[in-house]
Every structure is written in C-alpha cells, then in structure tokens.
Protein backbone atom coordinates (compact mmCIF):
# COMPACT_ATOMS: atom_id res chain seq x y z
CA UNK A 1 117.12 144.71 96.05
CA UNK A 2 114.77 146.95 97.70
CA UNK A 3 114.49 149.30 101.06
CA UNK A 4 111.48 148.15 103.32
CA UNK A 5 112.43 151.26 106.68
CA UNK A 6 114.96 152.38 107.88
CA UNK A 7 115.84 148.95 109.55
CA UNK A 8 115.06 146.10 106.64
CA UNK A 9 116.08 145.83 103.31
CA UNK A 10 114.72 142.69 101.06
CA UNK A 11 118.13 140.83 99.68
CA UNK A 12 117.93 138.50 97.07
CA UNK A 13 121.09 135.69 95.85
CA UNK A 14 120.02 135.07 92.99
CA UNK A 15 119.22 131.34 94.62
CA UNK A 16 120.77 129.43 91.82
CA UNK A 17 123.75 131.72 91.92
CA UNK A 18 124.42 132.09 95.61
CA UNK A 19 121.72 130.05 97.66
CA UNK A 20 120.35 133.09 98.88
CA UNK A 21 116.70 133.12 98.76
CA UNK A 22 114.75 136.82 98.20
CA UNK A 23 113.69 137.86 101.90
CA UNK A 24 113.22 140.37 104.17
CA UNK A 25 116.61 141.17 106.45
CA UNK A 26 117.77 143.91 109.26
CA UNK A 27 120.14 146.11 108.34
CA UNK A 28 122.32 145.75 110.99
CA UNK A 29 123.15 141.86 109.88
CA UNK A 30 124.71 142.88 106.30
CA UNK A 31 127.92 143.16 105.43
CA UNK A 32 128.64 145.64 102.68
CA UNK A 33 131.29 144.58 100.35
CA UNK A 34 132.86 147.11 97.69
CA UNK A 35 131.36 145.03 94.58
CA UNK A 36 128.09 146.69 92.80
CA UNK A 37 125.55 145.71 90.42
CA UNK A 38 123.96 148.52 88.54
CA UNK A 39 120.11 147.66 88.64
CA UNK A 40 116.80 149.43 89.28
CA UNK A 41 114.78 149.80 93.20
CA UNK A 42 112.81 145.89 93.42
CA UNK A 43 114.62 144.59 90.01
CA UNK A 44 113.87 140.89 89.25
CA UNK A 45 115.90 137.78 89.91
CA UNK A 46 116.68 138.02 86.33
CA UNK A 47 117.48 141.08 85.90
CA UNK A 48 119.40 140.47 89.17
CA UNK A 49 121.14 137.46 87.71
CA UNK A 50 122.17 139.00 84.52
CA UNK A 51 123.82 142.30 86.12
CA UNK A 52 126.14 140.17 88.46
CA UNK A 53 126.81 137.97 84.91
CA UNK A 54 127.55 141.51 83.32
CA UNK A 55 129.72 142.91 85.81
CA UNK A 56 131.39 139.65 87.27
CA UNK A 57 130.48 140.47 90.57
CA UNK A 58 130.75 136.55 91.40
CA UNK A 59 134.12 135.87 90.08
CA UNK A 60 135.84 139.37 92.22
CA UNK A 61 134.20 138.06 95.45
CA UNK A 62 135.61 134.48 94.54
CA UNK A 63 139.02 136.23 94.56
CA UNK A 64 138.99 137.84 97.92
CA UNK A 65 140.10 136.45 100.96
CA UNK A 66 137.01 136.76 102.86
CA UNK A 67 135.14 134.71 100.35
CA UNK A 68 138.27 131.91 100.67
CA UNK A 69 137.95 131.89 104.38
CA UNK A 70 134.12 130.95 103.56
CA UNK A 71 135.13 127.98 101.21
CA UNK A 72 137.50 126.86 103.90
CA UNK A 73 135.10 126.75 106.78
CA UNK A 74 132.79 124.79 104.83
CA UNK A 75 134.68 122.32 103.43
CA UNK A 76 136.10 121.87 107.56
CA UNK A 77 132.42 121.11 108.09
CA UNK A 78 131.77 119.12 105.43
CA UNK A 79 135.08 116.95 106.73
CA UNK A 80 134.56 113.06 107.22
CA UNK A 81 136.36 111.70 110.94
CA UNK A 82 138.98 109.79 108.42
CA UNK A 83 139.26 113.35 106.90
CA UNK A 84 140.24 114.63 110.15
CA UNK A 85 142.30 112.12 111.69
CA UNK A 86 144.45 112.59 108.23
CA UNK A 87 145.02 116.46 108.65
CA UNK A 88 145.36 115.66 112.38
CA UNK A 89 148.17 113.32 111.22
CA UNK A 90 149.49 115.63 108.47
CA UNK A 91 150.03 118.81 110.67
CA UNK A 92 151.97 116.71 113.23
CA UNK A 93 154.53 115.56 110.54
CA UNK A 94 154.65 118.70 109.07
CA UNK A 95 155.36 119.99 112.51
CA UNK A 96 158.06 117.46 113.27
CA UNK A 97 159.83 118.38 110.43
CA UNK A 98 159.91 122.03 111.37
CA UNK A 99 161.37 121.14 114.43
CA UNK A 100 163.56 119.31 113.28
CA UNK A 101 164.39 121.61 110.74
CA UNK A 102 164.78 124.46 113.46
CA UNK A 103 167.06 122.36 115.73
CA UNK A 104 169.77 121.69 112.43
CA UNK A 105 170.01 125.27 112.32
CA UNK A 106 170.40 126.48 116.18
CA UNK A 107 173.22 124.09 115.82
C-alpha cells in the first residue's frame, strides 16, 4: 500500500478478504506476483477492497498453482489422525494396484 525506505513497505489484505492485517514488512520477505490493483500511494482498505473486487485480482490468484499448493498445505494441517490414517490407507491401495497393474503388462 505504501513505501516506508528502501527496506519496508506497509502491506495490507484487505483482512476480511485475505487475513492479512495492514503492517509494516521488509522487502526482502515479499513475493511479487504478476496480478495488480490500480490504486493511489497509502489508499484505504476500502478503496483497497474494491480495486481487487474490480479487477478480480482474488479469483486469478485462486487459479494459479501456487495459490493451490497453499490450499493443499493447509488443509494437510488442518488433517484429523483418522484423516491421515485414511490417505495413509488410500495411497497404499492405490499403489498396489499400480503394481499390480505394471506387473500384467511386463508380462
């Protein structure tokens, strides 16, 4: 949203959009992405909010594969150990069957 130095910027989510509260942040921890909101030098959270609306910023990230790889990691986390045990136990039949799969055809 805004340029502090040379070093810090100050980001902002919105919160209710992204859970990213407005704070101070090095530069060297962002990661640029290609998507851009047009907005002004220290613009509001609703201004904010209402340019990402405009220009679907939300919905292209959504749509990329880093942003899947995000979703993914967190719903790992989120997993319950009955959750686990049942992918655990999922991947090892899928895996049988590729095997077995794989041996019909060397044949």
């Amino acid at each position: 949203v805004d340029i502090v130095d040379q070093k810090r910027v100050v980001v902002d989510g919105p919160e209710q959009v992204t859970g990213v509260k407005r704070h101070m942040m090095p530069v060297k921890r962002l990661s640029l992405t290609d998507f851009k909101a047009n907005i002004t030098r220290g613009a509001r959270e609703k201004t904010l909010r209402l340019a990402l609306e405009k220009d679907e910023v939300m919905k292209k990230w959504s749509a990329t594969s880093w942003a899947k790889k995000v979703a993914a990691k967190e719903t790992r986390a989120k997993m319950t150990d009955f959750e686990r045990f049942k992918l655990m136990v999922a991947r090892k039949k899928r895996s049988g069957e590729v095997k077995k799969t794989l041996k019909t055809k060397k044949k």
